[in-house]
C-alpha atoms as a PDB file:
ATOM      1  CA  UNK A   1     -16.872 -59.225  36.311  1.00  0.00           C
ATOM      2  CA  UNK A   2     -18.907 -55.903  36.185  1.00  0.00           C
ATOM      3  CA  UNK A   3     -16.466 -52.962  35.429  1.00  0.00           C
ATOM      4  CA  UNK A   4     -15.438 -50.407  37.947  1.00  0.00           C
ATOM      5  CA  UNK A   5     -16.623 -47.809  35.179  1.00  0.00           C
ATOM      6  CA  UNK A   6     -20.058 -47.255  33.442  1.00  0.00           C
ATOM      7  CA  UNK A   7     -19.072 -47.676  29.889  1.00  0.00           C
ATOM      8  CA  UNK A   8     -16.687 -49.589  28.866  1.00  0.00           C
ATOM      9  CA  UNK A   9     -15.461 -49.745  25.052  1.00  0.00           C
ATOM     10  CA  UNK A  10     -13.003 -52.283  23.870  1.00  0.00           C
ATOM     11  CA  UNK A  11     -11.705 -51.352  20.309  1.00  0.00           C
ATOM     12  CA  UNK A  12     -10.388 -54.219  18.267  1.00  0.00           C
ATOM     13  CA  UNK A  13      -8.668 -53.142  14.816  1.00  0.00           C
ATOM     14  CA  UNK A  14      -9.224 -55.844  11.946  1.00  0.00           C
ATOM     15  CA  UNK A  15      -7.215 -56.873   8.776  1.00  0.00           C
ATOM     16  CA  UNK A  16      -7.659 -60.672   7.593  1.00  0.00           C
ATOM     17  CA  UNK A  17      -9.440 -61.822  11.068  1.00  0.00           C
ATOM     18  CA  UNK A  18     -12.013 -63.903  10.054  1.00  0.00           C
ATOM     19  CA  UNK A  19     -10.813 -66.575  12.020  1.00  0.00           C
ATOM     20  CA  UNK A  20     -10.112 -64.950  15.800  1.00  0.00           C
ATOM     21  CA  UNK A  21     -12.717 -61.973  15.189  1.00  0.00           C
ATOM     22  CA  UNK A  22     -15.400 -63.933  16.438  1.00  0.00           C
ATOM     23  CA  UNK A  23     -13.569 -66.051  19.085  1.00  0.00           C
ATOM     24  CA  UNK A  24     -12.506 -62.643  20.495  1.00  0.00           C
ATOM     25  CA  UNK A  25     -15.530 -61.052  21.040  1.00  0.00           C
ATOM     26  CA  UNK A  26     -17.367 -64.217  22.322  1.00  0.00           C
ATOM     27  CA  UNK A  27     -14.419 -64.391  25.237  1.00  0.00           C
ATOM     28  CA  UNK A  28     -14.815 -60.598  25.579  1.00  0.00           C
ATOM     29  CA  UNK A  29     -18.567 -60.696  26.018  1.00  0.00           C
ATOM     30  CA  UNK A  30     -17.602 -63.524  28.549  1.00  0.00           C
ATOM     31  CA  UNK A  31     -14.785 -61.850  30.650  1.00  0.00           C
ATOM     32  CA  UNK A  32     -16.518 -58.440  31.465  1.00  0.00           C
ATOM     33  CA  UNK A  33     -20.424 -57.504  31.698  1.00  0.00           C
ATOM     34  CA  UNK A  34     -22.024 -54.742  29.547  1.00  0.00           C
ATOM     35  CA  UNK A  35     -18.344 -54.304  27.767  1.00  0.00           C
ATOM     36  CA  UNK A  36     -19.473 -52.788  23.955  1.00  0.00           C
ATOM     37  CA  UNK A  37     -16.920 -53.626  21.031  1.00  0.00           C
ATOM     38  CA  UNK A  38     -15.591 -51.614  18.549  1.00  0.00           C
ATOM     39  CA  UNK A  39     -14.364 -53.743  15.446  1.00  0.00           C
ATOM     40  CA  UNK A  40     -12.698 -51.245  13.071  1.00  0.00           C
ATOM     41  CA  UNK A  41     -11.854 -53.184  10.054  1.00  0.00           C
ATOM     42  CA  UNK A  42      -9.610 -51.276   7.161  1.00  0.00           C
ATOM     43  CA  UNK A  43     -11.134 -53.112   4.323  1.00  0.00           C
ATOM     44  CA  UNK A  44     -10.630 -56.794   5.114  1.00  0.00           C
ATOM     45  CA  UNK A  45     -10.470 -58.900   1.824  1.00  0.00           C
ATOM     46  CA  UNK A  46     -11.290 -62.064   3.580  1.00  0.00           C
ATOM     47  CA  UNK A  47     -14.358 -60.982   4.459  1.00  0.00           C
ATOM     48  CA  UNK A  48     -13.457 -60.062   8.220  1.00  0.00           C
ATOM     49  CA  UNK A  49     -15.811 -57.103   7.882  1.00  0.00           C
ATOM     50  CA  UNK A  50     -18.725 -59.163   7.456  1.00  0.00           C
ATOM     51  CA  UNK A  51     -18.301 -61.553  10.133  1.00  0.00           C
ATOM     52  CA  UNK A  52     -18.373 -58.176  12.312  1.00  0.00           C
ATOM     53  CA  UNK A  53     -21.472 -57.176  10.434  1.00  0.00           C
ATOM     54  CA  UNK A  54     -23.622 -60.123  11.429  1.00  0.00           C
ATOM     55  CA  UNK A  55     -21.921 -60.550  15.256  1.00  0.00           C
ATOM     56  CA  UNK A  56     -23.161 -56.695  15.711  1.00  0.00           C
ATOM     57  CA  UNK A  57     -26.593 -57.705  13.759  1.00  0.00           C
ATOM     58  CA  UNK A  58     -26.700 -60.630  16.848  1.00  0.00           C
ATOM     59  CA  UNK A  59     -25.652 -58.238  19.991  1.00  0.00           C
ATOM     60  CA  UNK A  60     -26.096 -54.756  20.480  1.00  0.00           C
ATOM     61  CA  UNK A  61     -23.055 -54.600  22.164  1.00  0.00           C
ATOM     62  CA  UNK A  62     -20.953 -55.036  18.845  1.00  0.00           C
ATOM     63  CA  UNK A  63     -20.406 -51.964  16.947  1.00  0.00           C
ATOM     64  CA  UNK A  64     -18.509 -52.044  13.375  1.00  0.00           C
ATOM     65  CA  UNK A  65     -16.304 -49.317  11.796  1.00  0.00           C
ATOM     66  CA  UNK A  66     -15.531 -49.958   8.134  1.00  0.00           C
ATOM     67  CA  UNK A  67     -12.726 -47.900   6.702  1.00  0.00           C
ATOM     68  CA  UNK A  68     -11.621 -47.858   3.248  1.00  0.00           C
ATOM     69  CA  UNK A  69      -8.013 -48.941   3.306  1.00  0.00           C
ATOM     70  CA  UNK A  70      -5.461 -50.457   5.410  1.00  0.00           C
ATOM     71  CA  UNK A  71      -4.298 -47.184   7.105  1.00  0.00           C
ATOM     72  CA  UNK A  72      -2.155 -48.170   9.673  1.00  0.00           C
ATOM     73  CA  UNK A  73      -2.813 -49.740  13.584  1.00  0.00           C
ATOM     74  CA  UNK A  74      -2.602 -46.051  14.827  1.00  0.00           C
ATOM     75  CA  UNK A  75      -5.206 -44.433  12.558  1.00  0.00           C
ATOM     76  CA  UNK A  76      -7.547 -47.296  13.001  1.00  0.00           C
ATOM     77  CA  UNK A  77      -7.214 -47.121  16.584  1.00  0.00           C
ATOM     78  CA  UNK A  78      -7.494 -43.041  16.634  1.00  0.00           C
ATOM     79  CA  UNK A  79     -10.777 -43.808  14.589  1.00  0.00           C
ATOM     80  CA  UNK A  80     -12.103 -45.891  17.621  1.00  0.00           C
ATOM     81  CA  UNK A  81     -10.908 -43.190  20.455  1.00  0.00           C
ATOM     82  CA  UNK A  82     -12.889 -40.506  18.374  1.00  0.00           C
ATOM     83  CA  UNK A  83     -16.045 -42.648  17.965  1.00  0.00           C
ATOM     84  CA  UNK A  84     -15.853 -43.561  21.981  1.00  0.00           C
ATOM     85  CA  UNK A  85     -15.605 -40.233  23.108  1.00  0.00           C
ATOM     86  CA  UNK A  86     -18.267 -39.109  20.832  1.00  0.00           C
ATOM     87  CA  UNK A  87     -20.333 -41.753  22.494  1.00  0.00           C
ATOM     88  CA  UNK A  88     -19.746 -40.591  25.522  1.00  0.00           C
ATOM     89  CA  UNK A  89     -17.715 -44.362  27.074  1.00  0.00           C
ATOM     90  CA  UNK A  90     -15.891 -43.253  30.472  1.00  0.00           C
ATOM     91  CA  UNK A  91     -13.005 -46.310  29.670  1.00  0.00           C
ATOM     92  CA  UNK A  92     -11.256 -47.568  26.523  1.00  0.00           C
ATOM     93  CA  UNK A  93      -9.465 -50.115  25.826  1.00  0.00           C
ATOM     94  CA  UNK A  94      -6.667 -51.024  23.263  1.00  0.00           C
ATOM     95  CA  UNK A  95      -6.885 -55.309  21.898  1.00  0.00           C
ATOM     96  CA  UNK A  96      -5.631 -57.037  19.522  1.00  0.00           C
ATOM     97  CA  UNK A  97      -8.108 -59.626  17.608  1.00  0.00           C
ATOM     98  CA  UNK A  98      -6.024 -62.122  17.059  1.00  0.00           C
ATOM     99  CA  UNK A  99      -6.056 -63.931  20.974  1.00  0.00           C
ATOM    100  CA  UNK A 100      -2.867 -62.158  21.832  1.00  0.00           C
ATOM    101  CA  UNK A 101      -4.150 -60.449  24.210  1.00  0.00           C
ATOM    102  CA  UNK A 102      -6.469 -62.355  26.699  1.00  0.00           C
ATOM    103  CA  UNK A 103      -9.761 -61.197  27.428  1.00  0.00           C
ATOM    104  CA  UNK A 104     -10.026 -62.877  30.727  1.00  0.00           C
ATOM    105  CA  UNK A 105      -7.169 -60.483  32.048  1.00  0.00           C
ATOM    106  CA  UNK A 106      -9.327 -56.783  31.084  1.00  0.00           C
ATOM    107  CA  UNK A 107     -10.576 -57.273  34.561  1.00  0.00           C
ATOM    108  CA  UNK A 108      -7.197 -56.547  36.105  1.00  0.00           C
ATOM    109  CA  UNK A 109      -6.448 -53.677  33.677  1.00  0.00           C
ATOM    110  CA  UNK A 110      -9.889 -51.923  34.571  1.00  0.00           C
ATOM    111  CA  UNK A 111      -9.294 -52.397  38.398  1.00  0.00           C
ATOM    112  CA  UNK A 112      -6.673 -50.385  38.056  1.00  0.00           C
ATOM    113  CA  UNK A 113      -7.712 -47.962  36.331  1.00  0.00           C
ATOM    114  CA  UNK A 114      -9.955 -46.630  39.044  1.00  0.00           C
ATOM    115  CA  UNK A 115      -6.655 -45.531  40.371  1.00  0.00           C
ATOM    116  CA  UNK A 116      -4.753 -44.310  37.232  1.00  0.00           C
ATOM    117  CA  UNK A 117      -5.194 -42.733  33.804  1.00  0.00           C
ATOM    118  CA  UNK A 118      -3.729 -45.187  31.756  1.00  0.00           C
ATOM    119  CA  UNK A 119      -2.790 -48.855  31.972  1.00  0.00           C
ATOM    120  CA  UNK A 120      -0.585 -51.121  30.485  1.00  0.00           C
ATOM    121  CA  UNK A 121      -1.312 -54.482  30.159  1.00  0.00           C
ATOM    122  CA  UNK A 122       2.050 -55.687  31.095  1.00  0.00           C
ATOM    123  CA  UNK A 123       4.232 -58.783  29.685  1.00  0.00           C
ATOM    124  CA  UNK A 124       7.776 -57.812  31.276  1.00  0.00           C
ATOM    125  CA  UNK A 125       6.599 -56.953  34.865  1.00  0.00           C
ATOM    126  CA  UNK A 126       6.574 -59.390  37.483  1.00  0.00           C
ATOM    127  CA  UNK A 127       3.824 -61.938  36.992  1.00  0.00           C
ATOM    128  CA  UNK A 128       4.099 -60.882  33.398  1.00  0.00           C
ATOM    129  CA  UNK A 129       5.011 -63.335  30.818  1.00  0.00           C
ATOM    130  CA  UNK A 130       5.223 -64.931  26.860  1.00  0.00           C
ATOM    131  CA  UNK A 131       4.087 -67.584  25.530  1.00  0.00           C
ATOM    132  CA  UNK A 132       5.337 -69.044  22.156  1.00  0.00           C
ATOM    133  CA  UNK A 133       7.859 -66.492  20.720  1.00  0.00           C
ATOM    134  CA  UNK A 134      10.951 -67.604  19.538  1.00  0.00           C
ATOM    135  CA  UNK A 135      13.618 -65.729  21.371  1.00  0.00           C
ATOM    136  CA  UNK A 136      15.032 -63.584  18.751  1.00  0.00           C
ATOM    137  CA  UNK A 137      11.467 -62.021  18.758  1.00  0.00           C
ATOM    138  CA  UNK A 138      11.494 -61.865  22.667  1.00  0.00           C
ATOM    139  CA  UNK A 139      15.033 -60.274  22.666  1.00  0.00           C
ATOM    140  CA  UNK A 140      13.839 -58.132  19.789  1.00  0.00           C
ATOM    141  CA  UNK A 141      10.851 -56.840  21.500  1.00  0.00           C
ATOM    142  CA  UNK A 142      12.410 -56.508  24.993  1.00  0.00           C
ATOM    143  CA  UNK A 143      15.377 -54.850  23.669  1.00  0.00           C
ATOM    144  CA  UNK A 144      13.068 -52.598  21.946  1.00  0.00           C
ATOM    145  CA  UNK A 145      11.237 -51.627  25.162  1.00  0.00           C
ATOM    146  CA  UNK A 146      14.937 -51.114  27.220  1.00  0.00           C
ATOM    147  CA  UNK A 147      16.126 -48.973  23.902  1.00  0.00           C
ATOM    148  CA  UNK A 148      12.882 -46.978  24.407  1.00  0.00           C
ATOM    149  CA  UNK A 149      13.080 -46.117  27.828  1.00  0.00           C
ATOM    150  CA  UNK A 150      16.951 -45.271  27.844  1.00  0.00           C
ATOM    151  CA  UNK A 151      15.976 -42.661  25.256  1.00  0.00           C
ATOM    152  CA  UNK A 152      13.188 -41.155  26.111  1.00  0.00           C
ATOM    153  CA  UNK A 153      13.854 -41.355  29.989  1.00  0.00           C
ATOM    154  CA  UNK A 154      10.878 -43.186  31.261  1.00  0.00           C
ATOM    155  CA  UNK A 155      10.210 -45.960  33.844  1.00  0.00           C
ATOM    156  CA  UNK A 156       7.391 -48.185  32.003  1.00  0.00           C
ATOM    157  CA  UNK A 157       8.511 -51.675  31.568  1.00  0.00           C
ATOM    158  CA  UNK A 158       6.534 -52.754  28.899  1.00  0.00           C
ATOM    159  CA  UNK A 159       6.491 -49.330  26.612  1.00  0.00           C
ATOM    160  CA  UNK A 160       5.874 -51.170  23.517  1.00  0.00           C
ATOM    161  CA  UNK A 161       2.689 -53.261  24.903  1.00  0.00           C
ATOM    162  CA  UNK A 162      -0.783 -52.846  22.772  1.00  0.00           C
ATOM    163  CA  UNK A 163      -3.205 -54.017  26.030  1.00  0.00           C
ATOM    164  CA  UNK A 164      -4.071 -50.676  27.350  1.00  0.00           C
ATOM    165  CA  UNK A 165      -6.773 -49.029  29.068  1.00  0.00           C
ATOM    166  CA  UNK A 166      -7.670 -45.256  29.356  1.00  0.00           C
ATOM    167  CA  UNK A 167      -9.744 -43.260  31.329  1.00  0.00           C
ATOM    168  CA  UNK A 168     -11.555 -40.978  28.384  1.00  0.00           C
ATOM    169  CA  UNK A 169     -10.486 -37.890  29.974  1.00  0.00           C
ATOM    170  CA  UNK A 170      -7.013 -39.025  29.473  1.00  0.00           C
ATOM    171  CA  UNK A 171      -7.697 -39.244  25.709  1.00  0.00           C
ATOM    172  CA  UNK A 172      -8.904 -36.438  25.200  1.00  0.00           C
ATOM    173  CA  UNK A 173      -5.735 -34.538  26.751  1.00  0.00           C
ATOM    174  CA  UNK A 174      -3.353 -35.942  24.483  1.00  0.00           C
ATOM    175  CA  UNK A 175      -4.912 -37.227  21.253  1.00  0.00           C
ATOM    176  CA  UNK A 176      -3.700 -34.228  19.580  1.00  0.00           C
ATOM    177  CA  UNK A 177      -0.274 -34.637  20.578  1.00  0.00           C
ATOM    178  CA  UNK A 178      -0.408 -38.110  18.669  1.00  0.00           C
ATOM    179  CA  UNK A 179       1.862 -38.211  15.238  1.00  0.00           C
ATOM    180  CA  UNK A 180       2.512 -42.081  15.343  1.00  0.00           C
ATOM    181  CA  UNK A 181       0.539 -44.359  12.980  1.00  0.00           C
ATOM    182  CA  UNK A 182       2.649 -47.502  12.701  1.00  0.00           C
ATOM    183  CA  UNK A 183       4.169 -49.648  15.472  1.00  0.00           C
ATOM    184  CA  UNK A 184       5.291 -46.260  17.773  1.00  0.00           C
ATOM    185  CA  UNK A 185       1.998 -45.493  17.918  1.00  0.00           C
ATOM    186  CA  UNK A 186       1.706 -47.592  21.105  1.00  0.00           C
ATOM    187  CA  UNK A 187       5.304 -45.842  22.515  1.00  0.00           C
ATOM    188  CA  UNK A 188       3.985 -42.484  21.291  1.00  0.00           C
ATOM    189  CA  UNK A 189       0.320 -42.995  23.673  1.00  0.00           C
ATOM    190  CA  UNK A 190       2.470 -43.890  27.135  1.00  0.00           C
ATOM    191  CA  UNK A 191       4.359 -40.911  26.291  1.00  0.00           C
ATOM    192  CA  UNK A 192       2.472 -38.233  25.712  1.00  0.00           C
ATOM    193  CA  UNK A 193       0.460 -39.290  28.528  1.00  0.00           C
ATOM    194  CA  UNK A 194       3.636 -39.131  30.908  1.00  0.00           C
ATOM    195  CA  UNK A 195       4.507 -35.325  29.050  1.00  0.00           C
ATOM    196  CA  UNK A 196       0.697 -34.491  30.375  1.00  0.00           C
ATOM    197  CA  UNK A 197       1.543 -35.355  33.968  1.00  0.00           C
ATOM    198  CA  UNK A 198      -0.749 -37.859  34.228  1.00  0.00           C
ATOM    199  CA  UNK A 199      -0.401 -41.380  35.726  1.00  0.00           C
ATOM    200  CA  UNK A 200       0.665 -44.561  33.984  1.00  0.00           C
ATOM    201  CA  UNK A 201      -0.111 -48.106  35.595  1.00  0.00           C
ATOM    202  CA  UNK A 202       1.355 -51.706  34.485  1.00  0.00           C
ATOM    203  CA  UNK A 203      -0.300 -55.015  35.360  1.00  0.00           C
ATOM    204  CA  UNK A 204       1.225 -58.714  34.604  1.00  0.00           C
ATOM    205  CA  UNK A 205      -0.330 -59.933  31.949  1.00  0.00           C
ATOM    206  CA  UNK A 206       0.238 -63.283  30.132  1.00  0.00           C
ATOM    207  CA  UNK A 207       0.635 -62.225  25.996  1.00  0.00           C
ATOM    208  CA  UNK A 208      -0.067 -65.560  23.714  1.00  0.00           C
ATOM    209  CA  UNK A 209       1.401 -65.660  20.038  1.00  0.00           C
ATOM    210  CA  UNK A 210      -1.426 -65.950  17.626  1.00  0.00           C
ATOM    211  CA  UNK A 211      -2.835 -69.485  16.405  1.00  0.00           C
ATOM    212  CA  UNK A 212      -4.575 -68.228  13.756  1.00  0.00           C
ATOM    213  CA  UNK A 213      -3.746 -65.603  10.953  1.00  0.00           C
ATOM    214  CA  UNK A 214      -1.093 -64.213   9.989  1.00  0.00           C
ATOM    215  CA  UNK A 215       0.739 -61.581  11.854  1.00  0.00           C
ATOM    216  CA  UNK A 216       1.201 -58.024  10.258  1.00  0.00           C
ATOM    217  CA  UNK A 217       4.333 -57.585  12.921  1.00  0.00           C
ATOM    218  CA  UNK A 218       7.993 -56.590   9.906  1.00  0.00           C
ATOM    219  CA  UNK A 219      11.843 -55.579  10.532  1.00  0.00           C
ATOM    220  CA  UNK A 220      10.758 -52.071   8.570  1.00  0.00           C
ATOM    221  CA  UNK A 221       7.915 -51.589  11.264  1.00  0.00           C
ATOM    222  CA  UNK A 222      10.330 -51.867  14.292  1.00  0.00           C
ATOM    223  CA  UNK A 223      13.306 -49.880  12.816  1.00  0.00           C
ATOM    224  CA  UNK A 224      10.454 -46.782  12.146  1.00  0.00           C
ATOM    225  CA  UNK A 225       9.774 -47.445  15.475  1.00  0.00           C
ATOM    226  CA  UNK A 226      13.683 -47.127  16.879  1.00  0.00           C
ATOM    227  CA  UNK A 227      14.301 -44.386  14.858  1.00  0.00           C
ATOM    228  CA  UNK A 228      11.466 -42.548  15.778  1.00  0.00           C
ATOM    229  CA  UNK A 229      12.278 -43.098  19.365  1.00  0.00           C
ATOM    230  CA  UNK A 230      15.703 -42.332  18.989  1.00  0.00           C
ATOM    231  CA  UNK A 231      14.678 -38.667  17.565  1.00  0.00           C
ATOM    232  CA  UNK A 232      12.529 -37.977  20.623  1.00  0.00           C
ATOM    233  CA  UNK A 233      15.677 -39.323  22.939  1.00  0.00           C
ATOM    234  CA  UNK A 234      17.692 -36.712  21.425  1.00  0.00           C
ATOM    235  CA  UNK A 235      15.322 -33.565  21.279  1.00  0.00           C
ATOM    236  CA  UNK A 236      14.980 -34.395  25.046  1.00  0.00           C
ATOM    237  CA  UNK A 237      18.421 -34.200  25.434  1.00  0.00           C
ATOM    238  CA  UNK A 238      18.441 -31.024  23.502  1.00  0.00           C
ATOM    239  CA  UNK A 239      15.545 -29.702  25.945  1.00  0.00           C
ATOM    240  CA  UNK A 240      17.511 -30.876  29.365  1.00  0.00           C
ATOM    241  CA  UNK A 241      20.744 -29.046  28.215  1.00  0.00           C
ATOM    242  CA  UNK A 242      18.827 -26.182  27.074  1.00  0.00           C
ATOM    243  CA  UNK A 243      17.641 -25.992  30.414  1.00  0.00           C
ATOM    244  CA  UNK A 244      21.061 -26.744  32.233  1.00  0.00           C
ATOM    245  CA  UNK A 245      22.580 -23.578  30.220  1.00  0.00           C
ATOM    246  CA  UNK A 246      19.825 -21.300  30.919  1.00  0.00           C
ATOM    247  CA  UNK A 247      20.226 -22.076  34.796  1.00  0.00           C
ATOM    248  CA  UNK A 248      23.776 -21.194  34.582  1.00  0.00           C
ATOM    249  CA  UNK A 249      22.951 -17.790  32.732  1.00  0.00           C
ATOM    250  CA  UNK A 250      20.267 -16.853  35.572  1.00  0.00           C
ATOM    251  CA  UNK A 251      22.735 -17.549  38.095  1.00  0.00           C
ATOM    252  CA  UNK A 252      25.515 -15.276  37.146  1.00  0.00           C
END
């Protein structure tokens, strides 16, 4: 599939991949032509890092980011926005390494993104689905989402999704509105892009649970996450009867 966009940069973050990293980026090579990669690895001590090293020695399309420490998903990934724009890509793209996220399904994200500023790849929409979660972690992770939106007022389905594409532009609007680092980072993206007035699309996408690795998902991650959430719910209700009172005032 060749990309309704130029440039096209798909950044991949990396702790203990060696055994998806290159899988990934073989499939991604596969699914879209002329994509580039952007394997940021924080440090890996399985040797992750140099598995990137020699796939980007092999194809010019793989670029490599090596950070000194395991920094969090949302600084690695703010890393890979900075380096995009600086290289001028007109799309990025948010994927995990570990197969979660399919390759094979970018097409669909970047199709419609000709039409939006940001897309969400999708698992609770229809068409949407997952595949081998047990179903506390489903409940846990829809729940999460339907928490999300109650508080912060919004209409995305799938808030806490980590497939996403951006038109650069978009980026650069909001990156300095971004605070998150840890597991809101992906909640904190979709809604500062909705506080910009811009436009947020969801595809279906089908999300598989990792063979490989093991995941860096924990409880403390998500409760951050809630309570985070939760603060934003309630300055927003602080904002809308703010602005309720003042309408009163002007109309006496």
């Amino acid at each position: 599939m060749t990309p309704p966009f130029s440039s096209v940069l798909v950044i991949i973050p990396t702790y203990n991949e060696k055994d998806n990293i290159e899988i990934i980026c073989s499939r991604l090579r596969a699914a879209v032509d002329n994509v580039d990669i952007l394997i940021v690895d924080d440090n890996s001590p399985d040797g992750t890092g140099d598995i990137a090293n020699a796939l980007a020695d092999a194809d010019s399309h793989i670029h490599v980011m090596h950070r000194t420490a395991k920094n969090g998903l949302g600084a690695a990934y703010m890393s890979g926005f900075r380096w995009g724009l600086e290289h001028d890509y007109e799309a990025l793209v948010e994927m995990d390494a570990d197969g979660s996220h399919q390759p094979e399904q970018l097409p669909r994200l970047l199709t419609a993104l000709a039409t939006a500023d940001m897309v969400k790849g999708s698992r609770y929409v229809p068409g949407g689905s997952v595949v081998n979660w047990p179903k506390s972690r489903l409940l846990l992770s829809r729940g999460g989402s339907w928490w999300t939106r109650a508080m912060i007022g919004i209409k995305v389905v799938d808030i806490t999704g980590g497939f996403n594409a951006f038109r650069a532009d978009t980026l650069r609007n909001i990156m300095l509105d971004i605070t998150s680092v840890g597991y809101n980072f992906q909640v904190d993206l979709t809604w500062q892009v909705i506080l910009s007035g811009l436009t947020v699309a969801e595809v279906p996408i089908t999300f598989i649970e990792r063979e490989r690795g093991q995941s860096k998902m924990s409880s403390s991650i998500v409760v951050e996450a809630l309570l985070k959430t939760t603060a934003w719910g309630i300055e927003r209700r602080k904002r809308l009867v703010i602005d309720w009172l003042r309408s009163l005032y002007s109309g006496c």
